[in-house]
Protein backbone atom coordinates (compact mmCIF):
# COMPACT_ATOMS: atom_id res chain seq x y z
CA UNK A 1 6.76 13.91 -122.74
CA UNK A 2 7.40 10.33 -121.39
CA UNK A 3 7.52 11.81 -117.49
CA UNK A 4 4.05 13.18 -118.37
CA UNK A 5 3.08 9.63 -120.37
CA UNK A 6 4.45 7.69 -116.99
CA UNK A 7 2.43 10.08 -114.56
CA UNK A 8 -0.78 9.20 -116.37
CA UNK A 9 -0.17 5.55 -116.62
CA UNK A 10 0.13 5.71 -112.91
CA UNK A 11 -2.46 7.81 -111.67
CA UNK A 12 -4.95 5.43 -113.54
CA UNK A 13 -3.32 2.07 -112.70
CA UNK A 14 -2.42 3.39 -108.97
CA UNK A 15 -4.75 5.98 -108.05
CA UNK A 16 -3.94 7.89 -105.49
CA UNK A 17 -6.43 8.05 -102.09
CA UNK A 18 -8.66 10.95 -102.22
CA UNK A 19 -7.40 13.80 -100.00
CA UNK A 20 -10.66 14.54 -97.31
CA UNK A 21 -11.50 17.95 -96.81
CA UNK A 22 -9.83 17.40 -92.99
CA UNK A 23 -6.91 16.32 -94.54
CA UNK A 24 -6.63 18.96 -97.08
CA UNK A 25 -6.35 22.10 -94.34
CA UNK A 26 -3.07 22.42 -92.25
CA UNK A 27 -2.87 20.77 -89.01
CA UNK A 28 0.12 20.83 -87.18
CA UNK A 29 2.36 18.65 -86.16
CA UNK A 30 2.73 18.18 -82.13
CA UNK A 31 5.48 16.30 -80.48
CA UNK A 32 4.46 14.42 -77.40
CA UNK A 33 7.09 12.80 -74.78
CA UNK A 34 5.59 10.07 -72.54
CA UNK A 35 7.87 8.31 -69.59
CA UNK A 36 10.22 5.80 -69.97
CA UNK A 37 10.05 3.64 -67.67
CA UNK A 38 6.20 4.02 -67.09
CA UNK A 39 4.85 1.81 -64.10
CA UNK A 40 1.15 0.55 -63.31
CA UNK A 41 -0.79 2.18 -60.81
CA UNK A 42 1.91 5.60 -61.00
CA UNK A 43 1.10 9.01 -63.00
CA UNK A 44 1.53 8.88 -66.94
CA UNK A 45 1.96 12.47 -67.90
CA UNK A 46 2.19 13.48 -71.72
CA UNK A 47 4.63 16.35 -72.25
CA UNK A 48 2.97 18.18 -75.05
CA UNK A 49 5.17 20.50 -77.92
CA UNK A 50 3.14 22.58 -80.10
CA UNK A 51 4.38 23.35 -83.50
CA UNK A 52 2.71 27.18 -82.78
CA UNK A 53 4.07 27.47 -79.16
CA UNK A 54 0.08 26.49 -77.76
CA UNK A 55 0.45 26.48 -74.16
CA UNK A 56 -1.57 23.36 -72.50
CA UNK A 57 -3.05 24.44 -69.15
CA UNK A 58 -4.22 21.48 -67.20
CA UNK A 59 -6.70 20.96 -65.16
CA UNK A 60 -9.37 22.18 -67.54
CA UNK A 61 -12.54 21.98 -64.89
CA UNK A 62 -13.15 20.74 -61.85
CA UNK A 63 -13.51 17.16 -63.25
CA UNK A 64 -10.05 15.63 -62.82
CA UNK A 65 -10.26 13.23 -66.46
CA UNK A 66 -12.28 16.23 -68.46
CA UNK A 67 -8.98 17.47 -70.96
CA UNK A 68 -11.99 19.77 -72.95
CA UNK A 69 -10.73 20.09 -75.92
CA UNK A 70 -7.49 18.02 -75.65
CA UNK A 71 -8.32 14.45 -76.98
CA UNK A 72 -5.77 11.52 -76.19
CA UNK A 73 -6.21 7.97 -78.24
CA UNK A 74 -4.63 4.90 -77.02
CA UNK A 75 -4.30 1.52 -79.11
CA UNK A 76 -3.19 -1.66 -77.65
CA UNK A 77 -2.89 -4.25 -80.27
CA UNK A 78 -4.00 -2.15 -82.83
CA UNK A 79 -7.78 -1.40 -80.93
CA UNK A 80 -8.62 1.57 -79.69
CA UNK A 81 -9.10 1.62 -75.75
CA UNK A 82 -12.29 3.14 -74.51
CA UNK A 83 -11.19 6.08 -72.23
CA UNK A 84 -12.85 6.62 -68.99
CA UNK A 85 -14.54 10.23 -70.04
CA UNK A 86 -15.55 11.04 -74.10
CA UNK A 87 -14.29 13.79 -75.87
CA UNK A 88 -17.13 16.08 -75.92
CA UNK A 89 -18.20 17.56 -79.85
CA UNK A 90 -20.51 19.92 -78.22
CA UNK A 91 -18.24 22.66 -77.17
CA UNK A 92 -17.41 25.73 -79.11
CA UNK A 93 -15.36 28.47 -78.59
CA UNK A 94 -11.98 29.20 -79.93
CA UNK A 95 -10.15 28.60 -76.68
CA UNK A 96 -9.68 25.16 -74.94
CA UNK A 97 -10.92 26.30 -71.09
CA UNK A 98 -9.01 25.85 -68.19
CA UNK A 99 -9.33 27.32 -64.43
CA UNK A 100 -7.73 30.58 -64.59
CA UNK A 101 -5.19 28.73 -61.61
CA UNK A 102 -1.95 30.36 -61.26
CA UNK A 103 1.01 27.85 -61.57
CA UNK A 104 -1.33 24.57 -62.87
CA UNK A 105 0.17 21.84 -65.13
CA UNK A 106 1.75 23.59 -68.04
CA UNK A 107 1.55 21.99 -71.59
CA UNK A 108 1.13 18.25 -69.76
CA UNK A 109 -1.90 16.51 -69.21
CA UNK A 110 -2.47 13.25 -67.07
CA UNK A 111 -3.17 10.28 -69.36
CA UNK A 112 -3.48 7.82 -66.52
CA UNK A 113 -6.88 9.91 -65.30
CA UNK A 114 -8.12 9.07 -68.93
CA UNK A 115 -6.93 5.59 -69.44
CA UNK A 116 -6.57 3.39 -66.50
CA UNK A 117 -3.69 1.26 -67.61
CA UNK A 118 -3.62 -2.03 -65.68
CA UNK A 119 -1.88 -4.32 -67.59
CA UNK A 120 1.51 -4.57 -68.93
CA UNK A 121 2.18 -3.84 -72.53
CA UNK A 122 3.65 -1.85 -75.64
CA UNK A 123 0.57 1.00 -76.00
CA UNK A 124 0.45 3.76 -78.77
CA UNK A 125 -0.65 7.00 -77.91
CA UNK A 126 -1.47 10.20 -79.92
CA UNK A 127 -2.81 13.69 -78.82
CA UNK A 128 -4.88 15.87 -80.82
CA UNK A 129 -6.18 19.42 -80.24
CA UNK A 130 -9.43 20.72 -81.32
CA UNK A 131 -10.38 24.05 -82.28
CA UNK A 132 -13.82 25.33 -82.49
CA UNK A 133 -14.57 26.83 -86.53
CA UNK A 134 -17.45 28.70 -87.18
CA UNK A 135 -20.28 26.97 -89.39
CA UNK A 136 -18.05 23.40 -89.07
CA UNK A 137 -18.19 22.38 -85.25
CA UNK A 138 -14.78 21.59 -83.67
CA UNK A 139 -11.77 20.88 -86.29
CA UNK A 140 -8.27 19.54 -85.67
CA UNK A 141 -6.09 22.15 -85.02
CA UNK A 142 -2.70 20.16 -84.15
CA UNK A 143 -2.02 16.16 -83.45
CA UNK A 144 1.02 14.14 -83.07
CA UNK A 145 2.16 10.84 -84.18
CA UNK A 146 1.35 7.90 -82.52
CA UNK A 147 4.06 7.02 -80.04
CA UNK A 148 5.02 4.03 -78.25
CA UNK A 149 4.48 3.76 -74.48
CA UNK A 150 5.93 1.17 -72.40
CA UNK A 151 3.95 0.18 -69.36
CA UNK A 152 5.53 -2.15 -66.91
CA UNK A 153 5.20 -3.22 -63.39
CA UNK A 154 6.84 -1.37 -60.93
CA UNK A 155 10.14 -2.85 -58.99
CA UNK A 156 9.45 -3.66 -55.62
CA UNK A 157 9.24 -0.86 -53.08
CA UNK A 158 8.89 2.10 -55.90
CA UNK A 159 5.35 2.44 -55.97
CA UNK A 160 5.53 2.85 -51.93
CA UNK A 161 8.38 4.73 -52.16
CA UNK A 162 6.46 7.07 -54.65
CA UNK A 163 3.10 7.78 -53.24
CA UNK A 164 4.68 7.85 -49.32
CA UNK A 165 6.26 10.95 -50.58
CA UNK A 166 3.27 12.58 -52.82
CA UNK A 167 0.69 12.00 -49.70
CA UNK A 168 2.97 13.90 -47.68
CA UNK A 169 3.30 17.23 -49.54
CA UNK A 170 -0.63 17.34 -49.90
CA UNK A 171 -1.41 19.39 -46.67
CA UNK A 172 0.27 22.89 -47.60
CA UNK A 173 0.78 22.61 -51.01
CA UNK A 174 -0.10 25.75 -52.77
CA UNK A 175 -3.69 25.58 -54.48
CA UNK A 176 -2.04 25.47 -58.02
CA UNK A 177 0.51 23.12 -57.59
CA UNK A 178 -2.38 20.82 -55.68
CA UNK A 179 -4.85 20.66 -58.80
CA UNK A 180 -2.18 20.69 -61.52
CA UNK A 181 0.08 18.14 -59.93
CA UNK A 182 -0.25 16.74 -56.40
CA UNK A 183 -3.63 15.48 -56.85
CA UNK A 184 -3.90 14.35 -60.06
CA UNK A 185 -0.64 12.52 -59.94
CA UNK A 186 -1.69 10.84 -56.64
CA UNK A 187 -5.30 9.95 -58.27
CA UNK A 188 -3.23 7.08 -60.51
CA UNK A 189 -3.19 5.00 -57.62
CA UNK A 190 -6.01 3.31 -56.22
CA UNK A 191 -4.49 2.66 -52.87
CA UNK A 192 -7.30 3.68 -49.93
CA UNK A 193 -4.96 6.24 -48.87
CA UNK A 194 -5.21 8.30 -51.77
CA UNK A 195 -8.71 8.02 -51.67
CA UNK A 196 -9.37 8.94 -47.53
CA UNK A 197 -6.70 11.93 -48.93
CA UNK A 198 -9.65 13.16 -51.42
CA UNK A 199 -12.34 12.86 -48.86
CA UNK A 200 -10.55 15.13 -46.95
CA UNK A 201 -8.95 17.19 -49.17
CA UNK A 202 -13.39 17.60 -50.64
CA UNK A 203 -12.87 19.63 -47.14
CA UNK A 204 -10.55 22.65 -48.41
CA UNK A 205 -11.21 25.89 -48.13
CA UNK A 206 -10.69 26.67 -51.76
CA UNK A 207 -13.75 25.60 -54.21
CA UNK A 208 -11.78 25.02 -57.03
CA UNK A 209 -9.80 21.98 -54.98
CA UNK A 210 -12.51 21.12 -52.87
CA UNK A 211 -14.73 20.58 -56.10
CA UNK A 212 -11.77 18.61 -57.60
CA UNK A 213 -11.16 16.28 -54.93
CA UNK A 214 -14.74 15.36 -54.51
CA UNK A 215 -15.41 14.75 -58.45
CA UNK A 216 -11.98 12.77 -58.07
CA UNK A 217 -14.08 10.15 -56.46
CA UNK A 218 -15.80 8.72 -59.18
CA UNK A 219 -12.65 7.29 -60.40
CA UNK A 220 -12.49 4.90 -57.30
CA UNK A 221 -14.61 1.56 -56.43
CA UNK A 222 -17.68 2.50 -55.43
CA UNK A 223 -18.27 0.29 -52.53
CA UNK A 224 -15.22 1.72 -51.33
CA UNK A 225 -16.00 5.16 -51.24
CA UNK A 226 -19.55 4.37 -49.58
CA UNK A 227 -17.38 2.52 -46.75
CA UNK A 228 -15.01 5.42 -46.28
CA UNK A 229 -17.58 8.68 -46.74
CA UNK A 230 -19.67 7.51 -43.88
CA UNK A 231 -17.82 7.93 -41.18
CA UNK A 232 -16.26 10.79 -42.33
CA UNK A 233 -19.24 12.61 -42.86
CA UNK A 234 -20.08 11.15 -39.01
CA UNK A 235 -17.36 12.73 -37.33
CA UNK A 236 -17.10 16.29 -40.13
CA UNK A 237 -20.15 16.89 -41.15
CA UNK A 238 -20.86 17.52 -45.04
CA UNK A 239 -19.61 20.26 -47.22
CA UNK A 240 -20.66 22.06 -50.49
CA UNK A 241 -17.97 19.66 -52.55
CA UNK A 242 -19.54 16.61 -51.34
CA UNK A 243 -23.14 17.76 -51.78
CA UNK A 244 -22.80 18.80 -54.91
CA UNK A 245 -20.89 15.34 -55.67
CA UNK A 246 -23.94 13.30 -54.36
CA UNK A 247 -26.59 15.56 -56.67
CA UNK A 248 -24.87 14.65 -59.58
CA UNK A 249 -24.06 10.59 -58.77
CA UNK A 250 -27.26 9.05 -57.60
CA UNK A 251 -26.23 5.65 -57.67
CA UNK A 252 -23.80 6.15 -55.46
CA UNK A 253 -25.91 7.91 -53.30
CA UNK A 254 -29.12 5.60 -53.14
CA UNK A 255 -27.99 2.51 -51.29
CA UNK A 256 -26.64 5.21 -48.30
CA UNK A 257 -28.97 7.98 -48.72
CA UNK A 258 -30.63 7.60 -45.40
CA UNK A 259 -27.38 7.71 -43.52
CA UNK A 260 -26.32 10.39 -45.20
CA UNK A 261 -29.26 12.38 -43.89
CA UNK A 262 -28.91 10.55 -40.77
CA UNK A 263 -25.30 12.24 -40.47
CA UNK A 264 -25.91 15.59 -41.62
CA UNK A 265 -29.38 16.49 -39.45
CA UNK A 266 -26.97 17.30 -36.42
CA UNK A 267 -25.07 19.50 -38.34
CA UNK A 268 -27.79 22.08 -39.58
CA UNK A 269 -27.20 23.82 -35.93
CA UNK A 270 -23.74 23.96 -36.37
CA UNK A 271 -21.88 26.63 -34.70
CA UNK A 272 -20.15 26.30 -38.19
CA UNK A 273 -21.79 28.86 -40.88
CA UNK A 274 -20.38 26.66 -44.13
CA UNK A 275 -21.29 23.44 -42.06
CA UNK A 276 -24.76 24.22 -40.95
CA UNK A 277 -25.29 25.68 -44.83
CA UNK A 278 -23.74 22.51 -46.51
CA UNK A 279 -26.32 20.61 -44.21
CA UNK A 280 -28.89 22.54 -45.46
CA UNK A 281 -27.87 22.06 -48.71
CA UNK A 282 -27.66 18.38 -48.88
CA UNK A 283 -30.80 18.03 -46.82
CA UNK A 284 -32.59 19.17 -49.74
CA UNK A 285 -31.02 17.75 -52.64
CA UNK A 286 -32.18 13.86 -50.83
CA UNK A 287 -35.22 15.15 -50.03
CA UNK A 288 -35.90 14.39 -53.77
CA UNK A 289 -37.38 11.23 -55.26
CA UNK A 290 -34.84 10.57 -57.11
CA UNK A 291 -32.74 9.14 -53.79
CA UNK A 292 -35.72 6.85 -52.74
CA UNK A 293 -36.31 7.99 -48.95
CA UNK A 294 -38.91 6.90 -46.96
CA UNK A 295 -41.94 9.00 -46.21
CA UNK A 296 -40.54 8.93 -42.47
CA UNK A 297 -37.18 10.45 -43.60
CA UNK A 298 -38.13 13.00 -45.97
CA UNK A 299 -40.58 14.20 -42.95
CA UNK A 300 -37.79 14.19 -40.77
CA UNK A 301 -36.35 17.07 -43.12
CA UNK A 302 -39.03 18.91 -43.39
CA UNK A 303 -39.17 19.20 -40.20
CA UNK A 304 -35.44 20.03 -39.33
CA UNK A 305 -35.70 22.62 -42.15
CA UNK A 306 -38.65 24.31 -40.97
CA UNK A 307 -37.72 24.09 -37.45
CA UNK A 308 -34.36 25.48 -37.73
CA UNK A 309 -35.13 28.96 -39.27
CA UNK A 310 -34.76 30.87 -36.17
CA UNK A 311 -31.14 29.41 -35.31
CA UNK A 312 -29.71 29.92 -39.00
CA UNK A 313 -31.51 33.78 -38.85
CA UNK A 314 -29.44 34.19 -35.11
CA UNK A 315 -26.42 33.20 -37.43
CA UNK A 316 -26.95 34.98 -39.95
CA UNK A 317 -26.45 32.11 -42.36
CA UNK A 318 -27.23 33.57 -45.96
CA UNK A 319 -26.52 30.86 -47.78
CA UNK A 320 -28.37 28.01 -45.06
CA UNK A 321 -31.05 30.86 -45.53
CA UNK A 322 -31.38 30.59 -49.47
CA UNK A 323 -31.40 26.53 -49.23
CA UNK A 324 -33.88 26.79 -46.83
CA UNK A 325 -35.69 28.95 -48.98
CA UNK A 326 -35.76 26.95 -52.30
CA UNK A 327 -37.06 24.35 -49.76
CA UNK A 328 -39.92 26.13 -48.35
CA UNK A 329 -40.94 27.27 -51.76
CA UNK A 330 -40.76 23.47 -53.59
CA UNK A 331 -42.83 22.24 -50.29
CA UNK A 332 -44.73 24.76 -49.57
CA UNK A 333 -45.37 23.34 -46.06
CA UNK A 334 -48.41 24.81 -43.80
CA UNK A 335 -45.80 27.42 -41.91
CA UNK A 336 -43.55 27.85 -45.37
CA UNK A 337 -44.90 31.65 -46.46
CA UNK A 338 -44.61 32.55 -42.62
CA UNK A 339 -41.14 31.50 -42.44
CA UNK A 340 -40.14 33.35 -45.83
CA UNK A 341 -41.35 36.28 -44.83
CA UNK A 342 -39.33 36.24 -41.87
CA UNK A 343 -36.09 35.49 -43.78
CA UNK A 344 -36.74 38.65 -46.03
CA UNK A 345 -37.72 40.52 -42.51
CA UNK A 346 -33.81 39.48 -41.28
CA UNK A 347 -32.24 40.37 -45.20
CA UNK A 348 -31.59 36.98 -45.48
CA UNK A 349 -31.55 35.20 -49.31
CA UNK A 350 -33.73 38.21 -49.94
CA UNK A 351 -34.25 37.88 -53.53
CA UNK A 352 -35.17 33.94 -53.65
CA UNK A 353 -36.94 34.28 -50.49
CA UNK A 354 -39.19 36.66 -51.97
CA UNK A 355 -39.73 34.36 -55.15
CA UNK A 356 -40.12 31.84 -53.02
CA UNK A 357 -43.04 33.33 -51.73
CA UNK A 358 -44.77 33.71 -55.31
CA UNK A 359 -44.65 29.92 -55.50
CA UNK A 360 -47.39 29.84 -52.85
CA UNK A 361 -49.66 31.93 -55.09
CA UNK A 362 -51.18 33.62 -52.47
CA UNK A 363 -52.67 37.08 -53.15
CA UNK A 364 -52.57 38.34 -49.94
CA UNK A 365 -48.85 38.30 -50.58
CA UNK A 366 -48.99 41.13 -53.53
CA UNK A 367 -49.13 44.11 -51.24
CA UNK A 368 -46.36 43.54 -49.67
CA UNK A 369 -44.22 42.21 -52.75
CA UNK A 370 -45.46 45.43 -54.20
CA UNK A 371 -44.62 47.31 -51.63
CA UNK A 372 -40.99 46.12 -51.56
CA UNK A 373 -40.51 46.30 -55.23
CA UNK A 374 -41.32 50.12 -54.94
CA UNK A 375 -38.62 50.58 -52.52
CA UNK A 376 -35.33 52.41 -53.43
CA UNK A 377 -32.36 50.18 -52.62
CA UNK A 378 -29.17 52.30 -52.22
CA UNK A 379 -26.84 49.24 -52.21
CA UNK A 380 -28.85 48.04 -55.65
CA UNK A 381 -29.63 51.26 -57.81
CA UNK A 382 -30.72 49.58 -60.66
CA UNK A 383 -32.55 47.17 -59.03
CA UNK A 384 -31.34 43.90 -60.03
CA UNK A 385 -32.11 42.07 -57.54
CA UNK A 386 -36.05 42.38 -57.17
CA UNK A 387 -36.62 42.72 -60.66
CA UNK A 388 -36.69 38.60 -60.71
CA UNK A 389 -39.55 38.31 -58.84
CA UNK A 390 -41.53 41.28 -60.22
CA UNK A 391 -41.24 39.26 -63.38
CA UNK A 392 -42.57 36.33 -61.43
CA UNK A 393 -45.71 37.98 -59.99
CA UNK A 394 -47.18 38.10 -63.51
CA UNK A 395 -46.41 34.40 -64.34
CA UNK A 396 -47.26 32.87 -60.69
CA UNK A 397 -50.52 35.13 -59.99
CA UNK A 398 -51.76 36.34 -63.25
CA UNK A 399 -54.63 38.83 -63.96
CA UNK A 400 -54.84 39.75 -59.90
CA UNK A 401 -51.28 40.60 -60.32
CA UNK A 402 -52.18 43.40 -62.73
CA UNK A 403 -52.76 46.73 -60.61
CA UNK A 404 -50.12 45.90 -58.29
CA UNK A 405 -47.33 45.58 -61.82
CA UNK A 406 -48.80 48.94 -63.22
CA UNK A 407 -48.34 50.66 -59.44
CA UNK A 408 -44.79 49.02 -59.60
CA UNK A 409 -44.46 50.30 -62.93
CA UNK A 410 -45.42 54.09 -61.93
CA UNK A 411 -43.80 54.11 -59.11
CA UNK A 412 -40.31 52.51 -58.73
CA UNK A 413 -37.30 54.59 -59.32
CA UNK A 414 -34.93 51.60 -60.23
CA UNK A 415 -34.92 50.47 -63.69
CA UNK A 416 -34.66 46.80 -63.99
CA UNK A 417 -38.08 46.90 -61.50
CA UNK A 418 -39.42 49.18 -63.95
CA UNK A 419 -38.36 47.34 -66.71
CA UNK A 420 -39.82 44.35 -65.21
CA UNK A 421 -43.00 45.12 -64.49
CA UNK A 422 -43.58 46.67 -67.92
CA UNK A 423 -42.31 43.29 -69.43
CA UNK A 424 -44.89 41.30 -67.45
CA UNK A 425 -47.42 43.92 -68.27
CA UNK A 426 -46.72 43.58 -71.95
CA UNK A 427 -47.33 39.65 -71.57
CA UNK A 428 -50.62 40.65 -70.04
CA UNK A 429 -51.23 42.51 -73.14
CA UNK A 430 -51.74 45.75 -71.17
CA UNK A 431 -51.45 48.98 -72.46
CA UNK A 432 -49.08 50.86 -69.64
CA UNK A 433 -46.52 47.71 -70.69
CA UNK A 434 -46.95 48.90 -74.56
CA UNK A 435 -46.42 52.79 -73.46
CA UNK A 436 -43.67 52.03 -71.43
CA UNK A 437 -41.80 50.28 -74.44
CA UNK A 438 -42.92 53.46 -76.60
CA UNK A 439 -41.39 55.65 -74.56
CA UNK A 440 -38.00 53.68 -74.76
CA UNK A 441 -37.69 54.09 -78.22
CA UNK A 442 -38.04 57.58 -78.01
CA UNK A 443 -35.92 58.14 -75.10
CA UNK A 444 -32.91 55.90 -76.35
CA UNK A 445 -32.03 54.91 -72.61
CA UNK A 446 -29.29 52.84 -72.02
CA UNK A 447 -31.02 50.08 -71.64
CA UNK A 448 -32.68 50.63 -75.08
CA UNK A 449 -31.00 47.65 -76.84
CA UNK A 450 -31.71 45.14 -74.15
CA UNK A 451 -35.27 45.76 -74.62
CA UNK A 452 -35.50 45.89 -78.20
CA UNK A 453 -34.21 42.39 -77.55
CA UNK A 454 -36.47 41.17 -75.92
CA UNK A 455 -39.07 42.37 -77.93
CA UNK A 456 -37.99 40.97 -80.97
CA UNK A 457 -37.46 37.44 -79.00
CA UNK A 458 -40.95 37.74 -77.00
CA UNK A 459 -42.79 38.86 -80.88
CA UNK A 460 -41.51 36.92 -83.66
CA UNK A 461 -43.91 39.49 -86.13
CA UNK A 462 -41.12 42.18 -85.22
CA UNK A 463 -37.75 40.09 -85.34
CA UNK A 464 -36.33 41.56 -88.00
CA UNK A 465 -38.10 45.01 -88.00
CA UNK A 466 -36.83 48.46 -87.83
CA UNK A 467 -37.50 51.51 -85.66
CA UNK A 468 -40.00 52.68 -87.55
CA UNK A 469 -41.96 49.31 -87.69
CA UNK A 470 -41.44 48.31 -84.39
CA UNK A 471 -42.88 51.68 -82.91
CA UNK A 472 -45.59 51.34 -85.26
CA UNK A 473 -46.08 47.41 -84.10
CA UNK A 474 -45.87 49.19 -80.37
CA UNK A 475 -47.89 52.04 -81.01
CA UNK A 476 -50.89 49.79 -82.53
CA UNK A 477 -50.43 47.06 -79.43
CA UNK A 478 -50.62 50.08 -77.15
CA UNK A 479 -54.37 51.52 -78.54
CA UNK A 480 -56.11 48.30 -78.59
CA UNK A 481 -54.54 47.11 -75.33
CA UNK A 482 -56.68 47.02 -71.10
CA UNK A 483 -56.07 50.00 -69.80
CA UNK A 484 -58.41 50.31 -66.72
């Protein structure tokens, strides 16, 4: 009776904090190891132990400080420090992502890519692992304790020592062991060398690195990659990495946009293919307003785009052909429906060449589009692949569009055509659209539920009906609808 007397006394003199509903649910408890001695301007890499045997796979994308659902907090003197990249809310799913890359970074992740550490000092450091729950956004799965870390200054002739020997084993270093150790471990040092290595390294055949390397160069001075890229790009010539780099970082771009283009218009006739297409490609991506070219410059593009159709069809340059493409359709230049028909007359970029040509709006173009649509494509049964722009010849040319979907319609023996042009009828409020969808409900096709779908999304009266209402909704759509 007194223990019980005692507990009350204290629970209303001392009350305890309330438990939060975080709190409250299980989270385990992860040990993290961090190195001792840890130097300035070397690789920090947190060893991570998961109570439930979690395996850490590192990189996580393409972007060398994104940890996706991996969050790491440092403190110095009690403060939070701001890390380079935010842990992102927004992502669900009940898997952290990683590259599918055999032999990556197991269970360690790079804190130095995160936190650039630049002064000496006692830091604390705790990891924490998300996990996305249905109806409540991402939760904490597992964190650690906060543990010390001891950054000093390196001892003279380490640091050398140290990256001499990493920038060595770059070249030949298998593609796993590259983006899960080599490179991120070199990217802690902001010595020029390691960042003329990711310039070139934005050159590798494999995507996955190339994309890597050339994201890894936001984490430099910017000055100092504008000094190095030009002459690179001078003497190589751009690739995808790099153009894809620039589209995304416009303020790195701007002040050297017009050497950039001044670079890559050699390269377009390449005897190259992935040269002449990465010129292509970033030819138009500056071309935009965004990058502030002159009216001189962006004409000097059009005109090596245009003008370079027949050398990239004698190549046989898909991918140059479906930049190209995208370019004559945003332009639209005098010679730009010309030139897209003869990319779909080589097989080039068929399928955005021929919506390309929609863009233009030009009804003398529907016999022909019709005429392809109706065509049987043994390497495409179904028809995937025209059924895009089938869809687009109701949206870009409207009513005069109309016989030439219902002749698509009755005549094409693929099904996504057929399925297309009986959506795009249906938006024309047309009754052979209506029939067609009829007739799937009856027939129970394959492809049944994928309509029904889209029904229910295009018609919010039917969301939530059932057969019976929705052939009745169909049905009723179908009597009233144009038929001639």
């Amino acid at each position: 009776m007194r223990r019980i007397v005692l507990l009350a006394w204290l629970a209303v003199t001392y009350p305890f904090p309330a438990f939060s509903q975080q709190s409250m649910r299980a989270v385990g408890l992860t040990k993290i190891s961090l190195p001792d001695p840890a130097y300035i301007g070397m690789p920090i890499w947190m060893e991570v132990e998961s109570p439930i045997g979690y395996r850490i796979h590192y990189p996580s994308s393409t972007t060398p400080n994104d940890f996706d659902c991996y969050e790491v907090a440092v403190k110095r003197h009690g403060q939070l420090v701001s890390p380079r990249i935010a842990f992102v809310e927004a992502r669900t799913g009940s898997a952290c992502g990683w590259l599918g890359v055999a032999d990556i970074a197991d269970s360690k992740l790079p804190i130095h890519l995160q936190y650039p550490l630049t002064e000496p000092d006692t830091y604390m450091v705790r990891f924490t692992r998300r996990k996305y729950q249905p109806g409540q956004g991402m939760q904490i799965a597992e964190q650690s304790d906060w543990v010390p870390l001891e950054l000093r200054r390196a001892p003279p002739g380490i640091l050398e020592a140290w990256l001499t020997k990493e920038l060595a084993i770059v070249h030949g270093a298998p593609q796993g062991h590259l983006l899960g150790e080599v490179l991120p471990a070199l990217l802690a040092s902001r010595d020029p060398r390691v960042l003329r290595t990711m310039i070139d390294t934005s050159y590798d055949g494999n995507p996955m690195v190339s994309q890597y390397a050339a994201n890894s160069l936001r984490l430099f001075e910017v000055e100092r990659v504008r000094n190095q890229l030009l002459p690179i790009l001078r003497g190589r010539g751009p690739n995808d990495a790099l153009d894809w780099f620039f589209s995304s970082d416009v303020d790195l771009v701007l002040p050297i946009a017009r050497q950039i283009v001044a670079d890559s218009l050699p390269y377009l006739r390449s005897q190259v293919p992935s040269t002449a297409e990465a010129a292509a490609h970033v030819l138009v991506i500056l071309r935009d307003p965004h990058f502030g070219l002159s009216t001189d410059t962006v004409s000097r593009i059009a005109d090596a785009l245009t003008g370079d159709v027949d050398f990239i069809i004698s190549q046989r340059n898909d991918k140059a052909a479906w930049w190209i493409a995208n370019f004559l359709g945003q332009a639209r230049p005098a010679m730009g429906r010309e030139l897209l028909w003869k990319l779909v007359a080589a097989g080039l970029s068929t399928e955005q060449s021929l919506s390309c040509i929609t863009w233009f709006h030009d009804p003398s173009d529907l016999p022909g589009l019709a005429r392809i649509a109706k065509q049987y494509d043994s390497s495409d049964p179904y028809g995937y692949k025209h059924s895009s722009f089938v869809m687009e010849l109701q949206t870009e040319y409207g009513a005069v569009a109309r016989p030439y979907l219902r002749d698509i319609l009755a005549s094409s023996k693929q099904v996504w055509v057929r399925t297309a042009a009986a959506k795009a009828l249906v938006l024309m409020d047309d009754r052979a659209g209506w029939q067609f969808f009829v007739g799937v409900l009856k027939q129970r096709s394959f492809y049944r539920g994928e309509m029904v779908q889209w029904l229910r999304d295009a018609f919010p009266a039917i969301r939530n009906a059932d057969d019976a209402e929705m052939r009745n909704f169909l049905e009723s759509k179908a009597t009233c609808a144009r038929a001639e």
